[in-house]
PDB file of N, CA and C in Angstrom:
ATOM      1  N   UNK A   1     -16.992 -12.903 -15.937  1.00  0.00           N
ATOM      2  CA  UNK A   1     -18.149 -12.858 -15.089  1.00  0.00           C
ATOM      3  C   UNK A   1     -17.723 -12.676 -13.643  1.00  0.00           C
ATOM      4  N   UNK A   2     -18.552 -11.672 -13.331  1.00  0.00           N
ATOM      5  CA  UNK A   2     -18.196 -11.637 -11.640  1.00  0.00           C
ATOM      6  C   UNK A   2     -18.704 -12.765 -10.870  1.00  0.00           C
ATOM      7  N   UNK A   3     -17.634 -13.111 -10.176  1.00  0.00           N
ATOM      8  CA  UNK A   3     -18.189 -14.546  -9.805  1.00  0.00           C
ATOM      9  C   UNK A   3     -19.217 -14.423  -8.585  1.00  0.00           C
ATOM     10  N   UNK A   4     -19.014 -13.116  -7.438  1.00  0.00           N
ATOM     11  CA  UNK A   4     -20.118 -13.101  -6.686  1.00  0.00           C
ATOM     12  C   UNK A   4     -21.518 -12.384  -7.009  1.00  0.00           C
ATOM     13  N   UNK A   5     -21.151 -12.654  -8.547  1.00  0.00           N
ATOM     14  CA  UNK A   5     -22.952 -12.554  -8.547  1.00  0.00           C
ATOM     15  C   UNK A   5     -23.531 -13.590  -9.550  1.00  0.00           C
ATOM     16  N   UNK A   6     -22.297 -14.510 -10.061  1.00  0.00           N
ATOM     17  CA  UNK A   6     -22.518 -15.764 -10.937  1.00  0.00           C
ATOM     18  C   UNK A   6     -22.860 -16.595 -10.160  1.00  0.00           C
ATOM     19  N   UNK A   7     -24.348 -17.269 -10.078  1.00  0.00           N
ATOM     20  CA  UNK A   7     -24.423 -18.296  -9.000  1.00  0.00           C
ATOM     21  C   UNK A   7     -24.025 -19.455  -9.499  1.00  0.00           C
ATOM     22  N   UNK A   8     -23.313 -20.142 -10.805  1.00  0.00           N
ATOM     23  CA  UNK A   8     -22.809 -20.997 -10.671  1.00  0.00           C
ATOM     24  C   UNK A   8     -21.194 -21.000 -10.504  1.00  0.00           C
ATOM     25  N   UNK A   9     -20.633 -20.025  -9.908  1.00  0.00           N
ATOM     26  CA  UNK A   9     -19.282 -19.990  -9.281  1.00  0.00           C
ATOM     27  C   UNK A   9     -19.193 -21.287  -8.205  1.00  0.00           C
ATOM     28  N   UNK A  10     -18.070 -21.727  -8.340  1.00  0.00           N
ATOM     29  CA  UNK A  10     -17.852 -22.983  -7.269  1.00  0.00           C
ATOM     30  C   UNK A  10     -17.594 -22.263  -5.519  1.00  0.00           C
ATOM     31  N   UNK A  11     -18.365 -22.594  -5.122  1.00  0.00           N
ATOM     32  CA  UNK A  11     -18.314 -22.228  -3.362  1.00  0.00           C
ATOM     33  C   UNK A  11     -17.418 -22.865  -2.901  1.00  0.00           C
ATOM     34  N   UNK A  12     -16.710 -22.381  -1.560  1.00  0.00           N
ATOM     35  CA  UNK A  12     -15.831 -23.069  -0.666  1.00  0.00           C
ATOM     36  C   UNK A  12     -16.474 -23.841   0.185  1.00  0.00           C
ATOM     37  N   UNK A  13     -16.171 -25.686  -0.445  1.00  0.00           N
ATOM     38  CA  UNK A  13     -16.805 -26.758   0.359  1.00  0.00           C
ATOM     39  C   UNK A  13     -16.333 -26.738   1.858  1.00  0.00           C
ATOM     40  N   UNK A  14     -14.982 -25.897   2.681  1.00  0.00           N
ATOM     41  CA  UNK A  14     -14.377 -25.829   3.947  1.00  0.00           C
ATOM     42  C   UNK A  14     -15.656 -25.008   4.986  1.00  0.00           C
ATOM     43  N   UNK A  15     -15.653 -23.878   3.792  1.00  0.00           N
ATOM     44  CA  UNK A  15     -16.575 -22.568   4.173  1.00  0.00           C
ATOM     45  C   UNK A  15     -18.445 -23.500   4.291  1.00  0.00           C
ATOM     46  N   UNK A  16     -18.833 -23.829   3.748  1.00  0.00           N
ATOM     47  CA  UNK A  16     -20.022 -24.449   3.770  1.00  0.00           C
ATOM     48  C   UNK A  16     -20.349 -25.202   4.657  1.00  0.00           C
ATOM     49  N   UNK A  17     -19.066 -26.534   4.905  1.00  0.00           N
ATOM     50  CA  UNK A  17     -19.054 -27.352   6.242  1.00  0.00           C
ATOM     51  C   UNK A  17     -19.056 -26.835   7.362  1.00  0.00           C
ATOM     52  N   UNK A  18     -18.151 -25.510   7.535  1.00  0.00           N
ATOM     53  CA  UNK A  18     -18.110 -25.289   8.754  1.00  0.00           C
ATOM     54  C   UNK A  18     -18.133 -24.030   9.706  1.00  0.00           C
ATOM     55  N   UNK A  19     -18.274 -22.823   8.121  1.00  0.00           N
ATOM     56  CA  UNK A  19     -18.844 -21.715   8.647  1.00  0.00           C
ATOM     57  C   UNK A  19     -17.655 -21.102   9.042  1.00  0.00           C
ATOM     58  N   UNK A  20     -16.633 -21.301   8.921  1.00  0.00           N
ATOM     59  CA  UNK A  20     -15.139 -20.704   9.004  1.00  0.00           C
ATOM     60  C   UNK A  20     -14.790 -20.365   7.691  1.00  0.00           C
ATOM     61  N   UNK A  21     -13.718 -19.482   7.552  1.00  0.00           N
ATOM     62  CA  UNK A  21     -13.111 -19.060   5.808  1.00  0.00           C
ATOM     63  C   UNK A  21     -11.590 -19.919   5.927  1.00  0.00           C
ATOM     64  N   UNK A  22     -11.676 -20.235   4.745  1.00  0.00           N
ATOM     65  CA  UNK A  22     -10.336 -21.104   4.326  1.00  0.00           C
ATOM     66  C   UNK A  22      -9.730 -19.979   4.198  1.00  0.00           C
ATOM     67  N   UNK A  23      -7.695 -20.047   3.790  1.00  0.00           N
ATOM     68  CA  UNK A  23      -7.238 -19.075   3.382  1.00  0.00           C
ATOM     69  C   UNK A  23      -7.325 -18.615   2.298  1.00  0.00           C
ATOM     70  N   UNK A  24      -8.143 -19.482   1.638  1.00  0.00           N
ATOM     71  CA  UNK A  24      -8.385 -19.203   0.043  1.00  0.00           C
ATOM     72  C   UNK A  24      -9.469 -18.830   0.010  1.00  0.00           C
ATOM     73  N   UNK A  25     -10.700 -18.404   1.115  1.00  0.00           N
ATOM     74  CA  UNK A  25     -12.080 -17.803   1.026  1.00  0.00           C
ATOM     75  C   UNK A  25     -11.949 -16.139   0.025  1.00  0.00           C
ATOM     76  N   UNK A  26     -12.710 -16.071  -1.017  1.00  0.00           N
ATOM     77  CA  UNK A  26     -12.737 -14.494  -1.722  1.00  0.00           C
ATOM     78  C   UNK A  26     -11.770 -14.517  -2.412  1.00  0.00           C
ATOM     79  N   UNK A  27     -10.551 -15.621  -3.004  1.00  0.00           N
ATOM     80  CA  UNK A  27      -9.939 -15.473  -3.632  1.00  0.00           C
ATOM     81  C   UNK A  27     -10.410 -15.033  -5.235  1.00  0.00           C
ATOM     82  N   UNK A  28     -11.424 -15.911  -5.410  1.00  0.00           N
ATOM     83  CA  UNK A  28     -11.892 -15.527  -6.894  1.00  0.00           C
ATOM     84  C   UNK A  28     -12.861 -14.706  -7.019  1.00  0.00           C
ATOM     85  N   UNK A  29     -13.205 -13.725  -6.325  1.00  0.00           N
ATOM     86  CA  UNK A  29     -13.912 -12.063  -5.739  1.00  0.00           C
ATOM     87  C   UNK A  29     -13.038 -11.285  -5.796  1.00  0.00           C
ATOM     88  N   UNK A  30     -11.723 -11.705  -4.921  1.00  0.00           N
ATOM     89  CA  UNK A  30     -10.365 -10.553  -4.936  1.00  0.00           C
ATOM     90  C   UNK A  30      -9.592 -10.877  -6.091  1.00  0.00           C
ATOM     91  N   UNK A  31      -9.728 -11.818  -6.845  1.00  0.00           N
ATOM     92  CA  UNK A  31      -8.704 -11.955  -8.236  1.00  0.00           C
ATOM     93  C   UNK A  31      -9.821 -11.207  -9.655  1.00  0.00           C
ATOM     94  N   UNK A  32     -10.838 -11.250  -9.627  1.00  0.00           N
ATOM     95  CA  UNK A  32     -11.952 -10.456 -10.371  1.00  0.00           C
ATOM     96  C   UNK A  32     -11.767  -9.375 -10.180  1.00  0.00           C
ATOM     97  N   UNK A  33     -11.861  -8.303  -9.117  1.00  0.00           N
ATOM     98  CA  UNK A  33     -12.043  -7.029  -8.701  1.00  0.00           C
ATOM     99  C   UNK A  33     -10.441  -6.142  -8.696  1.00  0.00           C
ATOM    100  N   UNK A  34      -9.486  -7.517  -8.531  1.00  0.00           N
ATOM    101  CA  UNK A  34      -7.948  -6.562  -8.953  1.00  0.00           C
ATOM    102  C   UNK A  34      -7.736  -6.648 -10.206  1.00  0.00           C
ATOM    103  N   UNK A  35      -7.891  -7.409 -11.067  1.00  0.00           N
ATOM    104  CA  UNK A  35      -7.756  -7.595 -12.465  1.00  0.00           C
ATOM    105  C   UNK A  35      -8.644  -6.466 -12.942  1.00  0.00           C
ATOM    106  N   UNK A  36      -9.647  -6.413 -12.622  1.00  0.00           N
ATOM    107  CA  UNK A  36     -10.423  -4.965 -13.141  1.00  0.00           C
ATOM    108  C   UNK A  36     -10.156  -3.561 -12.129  1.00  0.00           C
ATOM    109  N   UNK A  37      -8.919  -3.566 -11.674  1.00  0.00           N
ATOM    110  CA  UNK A  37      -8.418  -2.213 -10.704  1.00  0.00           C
ATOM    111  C   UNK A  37      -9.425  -1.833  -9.476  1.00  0.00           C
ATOM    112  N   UNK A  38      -9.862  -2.344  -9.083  1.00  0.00           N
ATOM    113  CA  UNK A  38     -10.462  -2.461  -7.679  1.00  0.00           C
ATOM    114  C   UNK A  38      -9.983  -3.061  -6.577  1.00  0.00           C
ATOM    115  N   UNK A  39      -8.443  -2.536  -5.809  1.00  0.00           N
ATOM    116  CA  UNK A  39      -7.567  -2.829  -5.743  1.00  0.00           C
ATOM    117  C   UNK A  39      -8.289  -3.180  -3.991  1.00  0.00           C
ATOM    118  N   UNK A  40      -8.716  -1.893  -3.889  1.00  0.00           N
ATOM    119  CA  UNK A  40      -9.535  -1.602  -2.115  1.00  0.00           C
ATOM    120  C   UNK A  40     -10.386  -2.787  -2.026  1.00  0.00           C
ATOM    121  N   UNK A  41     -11.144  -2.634  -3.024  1.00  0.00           N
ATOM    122  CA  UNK A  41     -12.253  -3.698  -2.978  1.00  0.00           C
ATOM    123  C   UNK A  41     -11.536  -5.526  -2.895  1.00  0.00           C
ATOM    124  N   UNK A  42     -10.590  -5.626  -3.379  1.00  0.00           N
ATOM    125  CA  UNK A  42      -9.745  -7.080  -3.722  1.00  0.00           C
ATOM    126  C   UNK A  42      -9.243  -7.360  -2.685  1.00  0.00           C
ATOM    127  N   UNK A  43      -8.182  -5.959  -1.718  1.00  0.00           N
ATOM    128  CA  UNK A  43      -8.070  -6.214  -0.343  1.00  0.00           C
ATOM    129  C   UNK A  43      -9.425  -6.708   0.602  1.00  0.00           C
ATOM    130  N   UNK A  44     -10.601  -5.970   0.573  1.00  0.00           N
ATOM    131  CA  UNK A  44     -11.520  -6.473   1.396  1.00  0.00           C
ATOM    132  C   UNK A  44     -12.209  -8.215   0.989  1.00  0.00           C
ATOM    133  N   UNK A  45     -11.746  -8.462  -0.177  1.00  0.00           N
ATOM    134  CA  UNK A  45     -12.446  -9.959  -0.304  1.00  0.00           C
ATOM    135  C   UNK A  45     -11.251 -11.156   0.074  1.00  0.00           C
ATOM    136  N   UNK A  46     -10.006 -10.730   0.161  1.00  0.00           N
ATOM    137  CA  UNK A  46      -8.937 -11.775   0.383  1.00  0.00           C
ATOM    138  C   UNK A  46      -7.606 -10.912   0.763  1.00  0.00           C
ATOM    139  N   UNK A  47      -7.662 -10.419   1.962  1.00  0.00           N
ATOM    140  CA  UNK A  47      -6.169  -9.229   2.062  1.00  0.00           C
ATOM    141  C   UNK A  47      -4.611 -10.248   1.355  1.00  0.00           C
ATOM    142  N   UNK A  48      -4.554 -11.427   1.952  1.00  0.00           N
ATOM    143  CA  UNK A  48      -3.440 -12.160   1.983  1.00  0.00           C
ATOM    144  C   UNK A  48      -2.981 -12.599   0.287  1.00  0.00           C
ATOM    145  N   UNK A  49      -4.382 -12.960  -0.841  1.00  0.00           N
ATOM    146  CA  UNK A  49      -4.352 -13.093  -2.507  1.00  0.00           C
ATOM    147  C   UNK A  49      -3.352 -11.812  -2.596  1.00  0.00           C
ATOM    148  N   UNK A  50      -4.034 -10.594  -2.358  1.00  0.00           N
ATOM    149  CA  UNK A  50      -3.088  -9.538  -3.100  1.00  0.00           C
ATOM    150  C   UNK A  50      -1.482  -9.295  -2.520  1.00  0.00           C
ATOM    151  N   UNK A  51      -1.490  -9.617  -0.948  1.00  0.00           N
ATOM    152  CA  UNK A  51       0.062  -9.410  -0.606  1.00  0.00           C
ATOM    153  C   UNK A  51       0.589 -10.998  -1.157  1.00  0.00           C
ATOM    154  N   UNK A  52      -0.162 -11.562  -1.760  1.00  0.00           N
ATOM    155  CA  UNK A  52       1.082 -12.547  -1.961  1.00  0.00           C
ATOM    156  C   UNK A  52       1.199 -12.589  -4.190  1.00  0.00           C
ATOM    157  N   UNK A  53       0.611 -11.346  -4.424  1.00  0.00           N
ATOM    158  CA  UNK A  53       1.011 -10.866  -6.068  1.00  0.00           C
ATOM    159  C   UNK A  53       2.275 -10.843  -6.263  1.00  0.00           C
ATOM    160  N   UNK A  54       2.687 -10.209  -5.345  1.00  0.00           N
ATOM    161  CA  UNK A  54       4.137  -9.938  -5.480  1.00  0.00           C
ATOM    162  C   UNK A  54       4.965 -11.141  -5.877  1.00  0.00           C
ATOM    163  N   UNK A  55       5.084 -12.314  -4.640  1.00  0.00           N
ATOM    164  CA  UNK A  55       5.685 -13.972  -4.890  1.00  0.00           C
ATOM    165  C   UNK A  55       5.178 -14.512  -6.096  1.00  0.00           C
ATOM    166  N   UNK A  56       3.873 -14.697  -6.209  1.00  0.00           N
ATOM    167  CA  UNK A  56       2.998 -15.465  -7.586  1.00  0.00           C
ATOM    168  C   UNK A  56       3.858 -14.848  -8.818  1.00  0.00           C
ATOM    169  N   UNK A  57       3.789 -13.153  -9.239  1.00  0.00           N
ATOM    170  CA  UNK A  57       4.507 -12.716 -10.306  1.00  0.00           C
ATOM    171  C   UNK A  57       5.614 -12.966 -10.151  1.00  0.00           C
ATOM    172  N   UNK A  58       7.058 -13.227  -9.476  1.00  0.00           N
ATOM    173  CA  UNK A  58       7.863 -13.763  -9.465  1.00  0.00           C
ATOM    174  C   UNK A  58       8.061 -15.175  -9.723  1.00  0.00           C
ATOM    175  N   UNK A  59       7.051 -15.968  -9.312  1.00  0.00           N
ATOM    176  CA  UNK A  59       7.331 -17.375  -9.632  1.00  0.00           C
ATOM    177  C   UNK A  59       6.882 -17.542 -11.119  1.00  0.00           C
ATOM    178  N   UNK A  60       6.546 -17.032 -11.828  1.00  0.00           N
ATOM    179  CA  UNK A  60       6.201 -16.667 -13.452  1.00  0.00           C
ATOM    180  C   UNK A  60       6.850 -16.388 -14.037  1.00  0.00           C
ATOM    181  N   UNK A  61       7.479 -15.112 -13.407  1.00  0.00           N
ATOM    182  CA  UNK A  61       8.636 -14.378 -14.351  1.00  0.00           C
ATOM    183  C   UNK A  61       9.544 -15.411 -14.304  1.00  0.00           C
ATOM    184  N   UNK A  62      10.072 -16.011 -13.520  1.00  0.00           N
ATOM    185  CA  UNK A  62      10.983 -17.271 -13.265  1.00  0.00           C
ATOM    186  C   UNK A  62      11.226 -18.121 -14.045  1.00  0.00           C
ATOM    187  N   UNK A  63       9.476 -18.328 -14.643  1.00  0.00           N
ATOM    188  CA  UNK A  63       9.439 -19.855 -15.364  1.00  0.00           C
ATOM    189  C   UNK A  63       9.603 -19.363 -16.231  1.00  0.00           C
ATOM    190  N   UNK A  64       9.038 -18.195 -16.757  1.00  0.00           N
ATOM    191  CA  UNK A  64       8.723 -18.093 -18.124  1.00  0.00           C
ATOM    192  C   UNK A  64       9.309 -17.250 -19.126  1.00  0.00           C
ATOM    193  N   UNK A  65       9.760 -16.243 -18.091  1.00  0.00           N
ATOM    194  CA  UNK A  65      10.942 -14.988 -18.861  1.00  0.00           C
ATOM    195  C   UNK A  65      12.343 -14.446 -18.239  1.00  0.00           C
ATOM    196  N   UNK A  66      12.166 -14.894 -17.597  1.00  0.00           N
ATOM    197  CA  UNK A  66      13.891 -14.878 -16.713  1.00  0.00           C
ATOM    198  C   UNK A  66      14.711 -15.419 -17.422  1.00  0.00           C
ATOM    199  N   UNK A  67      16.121 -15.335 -17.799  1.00  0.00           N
ATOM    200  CA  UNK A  67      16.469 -16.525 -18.223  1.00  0.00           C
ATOM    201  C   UNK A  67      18.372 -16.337 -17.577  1.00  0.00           C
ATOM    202  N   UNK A  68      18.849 -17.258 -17.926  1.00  0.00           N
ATOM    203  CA  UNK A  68      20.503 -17.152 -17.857  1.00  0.00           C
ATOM    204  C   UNK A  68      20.849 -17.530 -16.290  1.00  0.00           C
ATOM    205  N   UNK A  69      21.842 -16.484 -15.435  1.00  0.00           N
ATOM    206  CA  UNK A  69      21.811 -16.740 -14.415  1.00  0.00           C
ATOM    207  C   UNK A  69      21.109 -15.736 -13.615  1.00  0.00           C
ATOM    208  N   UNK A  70      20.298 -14.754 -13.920  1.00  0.00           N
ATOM    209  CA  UNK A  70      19.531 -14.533 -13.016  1.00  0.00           C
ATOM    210  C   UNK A  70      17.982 -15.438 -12.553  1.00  0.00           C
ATOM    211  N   UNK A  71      18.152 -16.316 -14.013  1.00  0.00           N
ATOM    212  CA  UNK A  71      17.307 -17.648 -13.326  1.00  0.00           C
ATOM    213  C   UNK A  71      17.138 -18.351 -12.226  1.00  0.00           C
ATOM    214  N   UNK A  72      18.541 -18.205 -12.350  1.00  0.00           N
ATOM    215  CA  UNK A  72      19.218 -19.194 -11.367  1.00  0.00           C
ATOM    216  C   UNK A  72      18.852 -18.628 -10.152  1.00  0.00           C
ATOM    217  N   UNK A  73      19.711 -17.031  -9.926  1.00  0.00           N
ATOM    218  CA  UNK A  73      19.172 -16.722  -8.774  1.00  0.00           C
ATOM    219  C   UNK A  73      17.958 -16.612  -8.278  1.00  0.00           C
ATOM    220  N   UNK A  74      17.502 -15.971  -8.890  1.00  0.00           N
ATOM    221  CA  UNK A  74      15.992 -16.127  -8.527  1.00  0.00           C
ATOM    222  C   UNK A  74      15.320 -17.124  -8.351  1.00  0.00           C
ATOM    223  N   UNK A  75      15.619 -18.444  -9.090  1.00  0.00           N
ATOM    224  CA  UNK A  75      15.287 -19.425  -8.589  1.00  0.00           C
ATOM    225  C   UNK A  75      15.812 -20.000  -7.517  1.00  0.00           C
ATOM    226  N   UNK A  76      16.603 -19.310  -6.836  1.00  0.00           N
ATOM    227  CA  UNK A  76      17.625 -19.696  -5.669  1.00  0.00           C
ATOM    228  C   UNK A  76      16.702 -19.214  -4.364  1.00  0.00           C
ATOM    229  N   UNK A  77      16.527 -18.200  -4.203  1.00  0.00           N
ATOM    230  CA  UNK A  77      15.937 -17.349  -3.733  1.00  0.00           C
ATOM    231  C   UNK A  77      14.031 -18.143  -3.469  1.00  0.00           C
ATOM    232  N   UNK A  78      13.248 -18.383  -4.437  1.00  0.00           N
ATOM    233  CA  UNK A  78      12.070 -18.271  -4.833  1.00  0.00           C
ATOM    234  C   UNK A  78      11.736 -19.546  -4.205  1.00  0.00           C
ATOM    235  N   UNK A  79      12.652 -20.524  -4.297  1.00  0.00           N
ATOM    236  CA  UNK A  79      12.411 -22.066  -4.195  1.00  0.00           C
ATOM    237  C   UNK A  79      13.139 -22.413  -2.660  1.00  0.00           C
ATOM    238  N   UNK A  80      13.688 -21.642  -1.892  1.00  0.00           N
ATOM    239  CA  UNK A  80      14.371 -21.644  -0.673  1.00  0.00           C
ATOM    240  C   UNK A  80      13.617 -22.369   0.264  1.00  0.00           C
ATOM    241  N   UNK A  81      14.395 -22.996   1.417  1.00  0.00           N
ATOM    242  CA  UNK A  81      13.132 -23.544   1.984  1.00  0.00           C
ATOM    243  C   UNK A  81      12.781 -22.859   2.610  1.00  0.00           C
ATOM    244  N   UNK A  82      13.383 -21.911   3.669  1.00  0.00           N
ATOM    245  CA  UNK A  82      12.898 -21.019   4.208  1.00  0.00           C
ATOM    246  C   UNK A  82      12.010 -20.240   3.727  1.00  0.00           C
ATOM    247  N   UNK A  83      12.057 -19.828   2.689  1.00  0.00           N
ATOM    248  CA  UNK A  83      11.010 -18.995   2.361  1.00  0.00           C
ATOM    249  C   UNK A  83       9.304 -19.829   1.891  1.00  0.00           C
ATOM    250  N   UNK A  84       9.844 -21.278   1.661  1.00  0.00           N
ATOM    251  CA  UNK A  84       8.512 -21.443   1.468  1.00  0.00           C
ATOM    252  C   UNK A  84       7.551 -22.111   2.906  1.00  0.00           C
ATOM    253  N   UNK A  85       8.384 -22.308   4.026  1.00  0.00           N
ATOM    254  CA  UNK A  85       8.358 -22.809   5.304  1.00  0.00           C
ATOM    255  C   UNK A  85       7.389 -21.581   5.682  1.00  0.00           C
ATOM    256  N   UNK A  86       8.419 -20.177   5.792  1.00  0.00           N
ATOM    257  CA  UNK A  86       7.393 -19.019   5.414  1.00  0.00           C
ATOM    258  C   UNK A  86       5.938 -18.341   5.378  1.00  0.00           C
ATOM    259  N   UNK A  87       6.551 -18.844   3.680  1.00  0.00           N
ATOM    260  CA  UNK A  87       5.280 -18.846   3.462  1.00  0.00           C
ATOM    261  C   UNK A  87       4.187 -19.173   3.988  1.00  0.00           C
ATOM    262  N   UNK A  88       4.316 -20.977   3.763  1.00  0.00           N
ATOM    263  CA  UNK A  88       3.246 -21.564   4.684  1.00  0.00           C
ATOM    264  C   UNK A  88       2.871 -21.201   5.726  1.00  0.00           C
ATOM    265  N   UNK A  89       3.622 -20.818   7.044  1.00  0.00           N
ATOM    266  CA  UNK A  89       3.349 -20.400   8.311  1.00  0.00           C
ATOM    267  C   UNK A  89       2.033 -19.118   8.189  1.00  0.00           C
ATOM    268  N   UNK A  90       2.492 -18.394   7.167  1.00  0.00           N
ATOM    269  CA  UNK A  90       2.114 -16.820   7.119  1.00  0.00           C
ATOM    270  C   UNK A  90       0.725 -17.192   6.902  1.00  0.00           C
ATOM    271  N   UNK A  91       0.316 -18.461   5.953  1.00  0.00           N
ATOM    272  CA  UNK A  91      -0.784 -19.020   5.350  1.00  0.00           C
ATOM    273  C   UNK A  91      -1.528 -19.712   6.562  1.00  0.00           C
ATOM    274  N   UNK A  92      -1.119 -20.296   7.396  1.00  0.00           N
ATOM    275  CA  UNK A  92      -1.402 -20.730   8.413  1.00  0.00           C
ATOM    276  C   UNK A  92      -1.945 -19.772   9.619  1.00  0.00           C
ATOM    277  N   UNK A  93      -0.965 -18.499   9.480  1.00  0.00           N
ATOM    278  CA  UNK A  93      -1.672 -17.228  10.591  1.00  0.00           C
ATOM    279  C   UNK A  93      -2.384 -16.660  10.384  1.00  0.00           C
ATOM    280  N   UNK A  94      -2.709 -16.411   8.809  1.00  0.00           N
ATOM    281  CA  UNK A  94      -3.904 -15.454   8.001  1.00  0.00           C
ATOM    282  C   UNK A  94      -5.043 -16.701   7.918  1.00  0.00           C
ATOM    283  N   UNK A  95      -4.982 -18.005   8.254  1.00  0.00           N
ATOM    284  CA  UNK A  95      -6.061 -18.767   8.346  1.00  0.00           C
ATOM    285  C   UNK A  95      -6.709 -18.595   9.818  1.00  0.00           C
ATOM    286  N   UNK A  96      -5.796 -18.573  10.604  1.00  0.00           N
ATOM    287  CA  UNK A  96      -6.298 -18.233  11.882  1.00  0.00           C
ATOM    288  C   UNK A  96      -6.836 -17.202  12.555  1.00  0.00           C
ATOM    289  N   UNK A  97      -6.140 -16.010  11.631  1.00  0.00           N
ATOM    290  CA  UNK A  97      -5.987 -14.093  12.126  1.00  0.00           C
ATOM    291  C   UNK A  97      -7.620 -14.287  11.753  1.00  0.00           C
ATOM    292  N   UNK A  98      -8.277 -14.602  10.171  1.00  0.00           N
ATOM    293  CA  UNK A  98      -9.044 -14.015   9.668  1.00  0.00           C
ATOM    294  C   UNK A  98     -10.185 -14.948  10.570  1.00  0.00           C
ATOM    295  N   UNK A  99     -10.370 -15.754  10.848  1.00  0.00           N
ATOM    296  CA  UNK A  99     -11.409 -16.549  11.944  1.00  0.00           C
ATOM    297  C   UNK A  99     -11.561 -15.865  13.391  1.00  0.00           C
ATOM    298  N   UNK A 100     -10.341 -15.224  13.282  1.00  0.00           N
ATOM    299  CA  UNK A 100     -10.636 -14.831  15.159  1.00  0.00           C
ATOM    300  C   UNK A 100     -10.845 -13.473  14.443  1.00  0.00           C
ATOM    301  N   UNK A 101     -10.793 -12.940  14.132  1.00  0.00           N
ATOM    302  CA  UNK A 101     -10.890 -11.550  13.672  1.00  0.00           C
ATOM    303  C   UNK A 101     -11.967 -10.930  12.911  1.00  0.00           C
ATOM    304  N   UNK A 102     -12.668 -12.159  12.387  1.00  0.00           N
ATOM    305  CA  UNK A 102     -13.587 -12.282  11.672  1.00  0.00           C
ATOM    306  C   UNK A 102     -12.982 -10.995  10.155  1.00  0.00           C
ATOM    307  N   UNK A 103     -12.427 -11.138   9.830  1.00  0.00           N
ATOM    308  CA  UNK A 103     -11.802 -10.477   8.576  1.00  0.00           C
ATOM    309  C   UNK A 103     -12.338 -11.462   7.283  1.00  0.00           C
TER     310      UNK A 103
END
């Protein structure tokens, strides 16, 4: 079910209080619309969900089909702190970019 036209989809309680988008605002609009190849459309409901496909499918392949020592590496790599310090930050600027930017 498409969730923006399912009205019992769960709303963002951040988004409701305060009229700002979380970084997770349109995630489950942009995870609906890329799963069904509406790739343009998935960018316009959450740009940051789809650039971060790339990390998510890696942290999967990791758990679940990687195995030996490229486990390892990759789990070397995946679990770094830097990269998840990163991360966060990036999560932190796309919370801010998309409020001032109104994106």
């Amino acid at each position: 079910m498409d969730p923006g036209r399912f009205p019992l989809a769960p709303r963002c309680v951040f988004h409701l209080l305060t009229g700002w988008n979380c970084p997770a605002c349109g995630v489950q609009r942009a995870a609906h619309a890329f799963l069904h190849g509406r790739w343009a459309e998935a960018v316009g409901y959450n740009l940051f969900l789809v650039v971060s496909v790339p990390y998510l499918v890696l942290l999967v392949a990791e758990q679940w089909f990687v195995r030996g020592r490229w486990q390892q590496r990759l789990h070397r790599v995946l679990y770094d702190r830097r990269l998840i310090m990163a991360y966060f930050w990036m999560i932190v600027a796309w919370w801010v970019v998309r409020n001032v930017l109104g994106i």
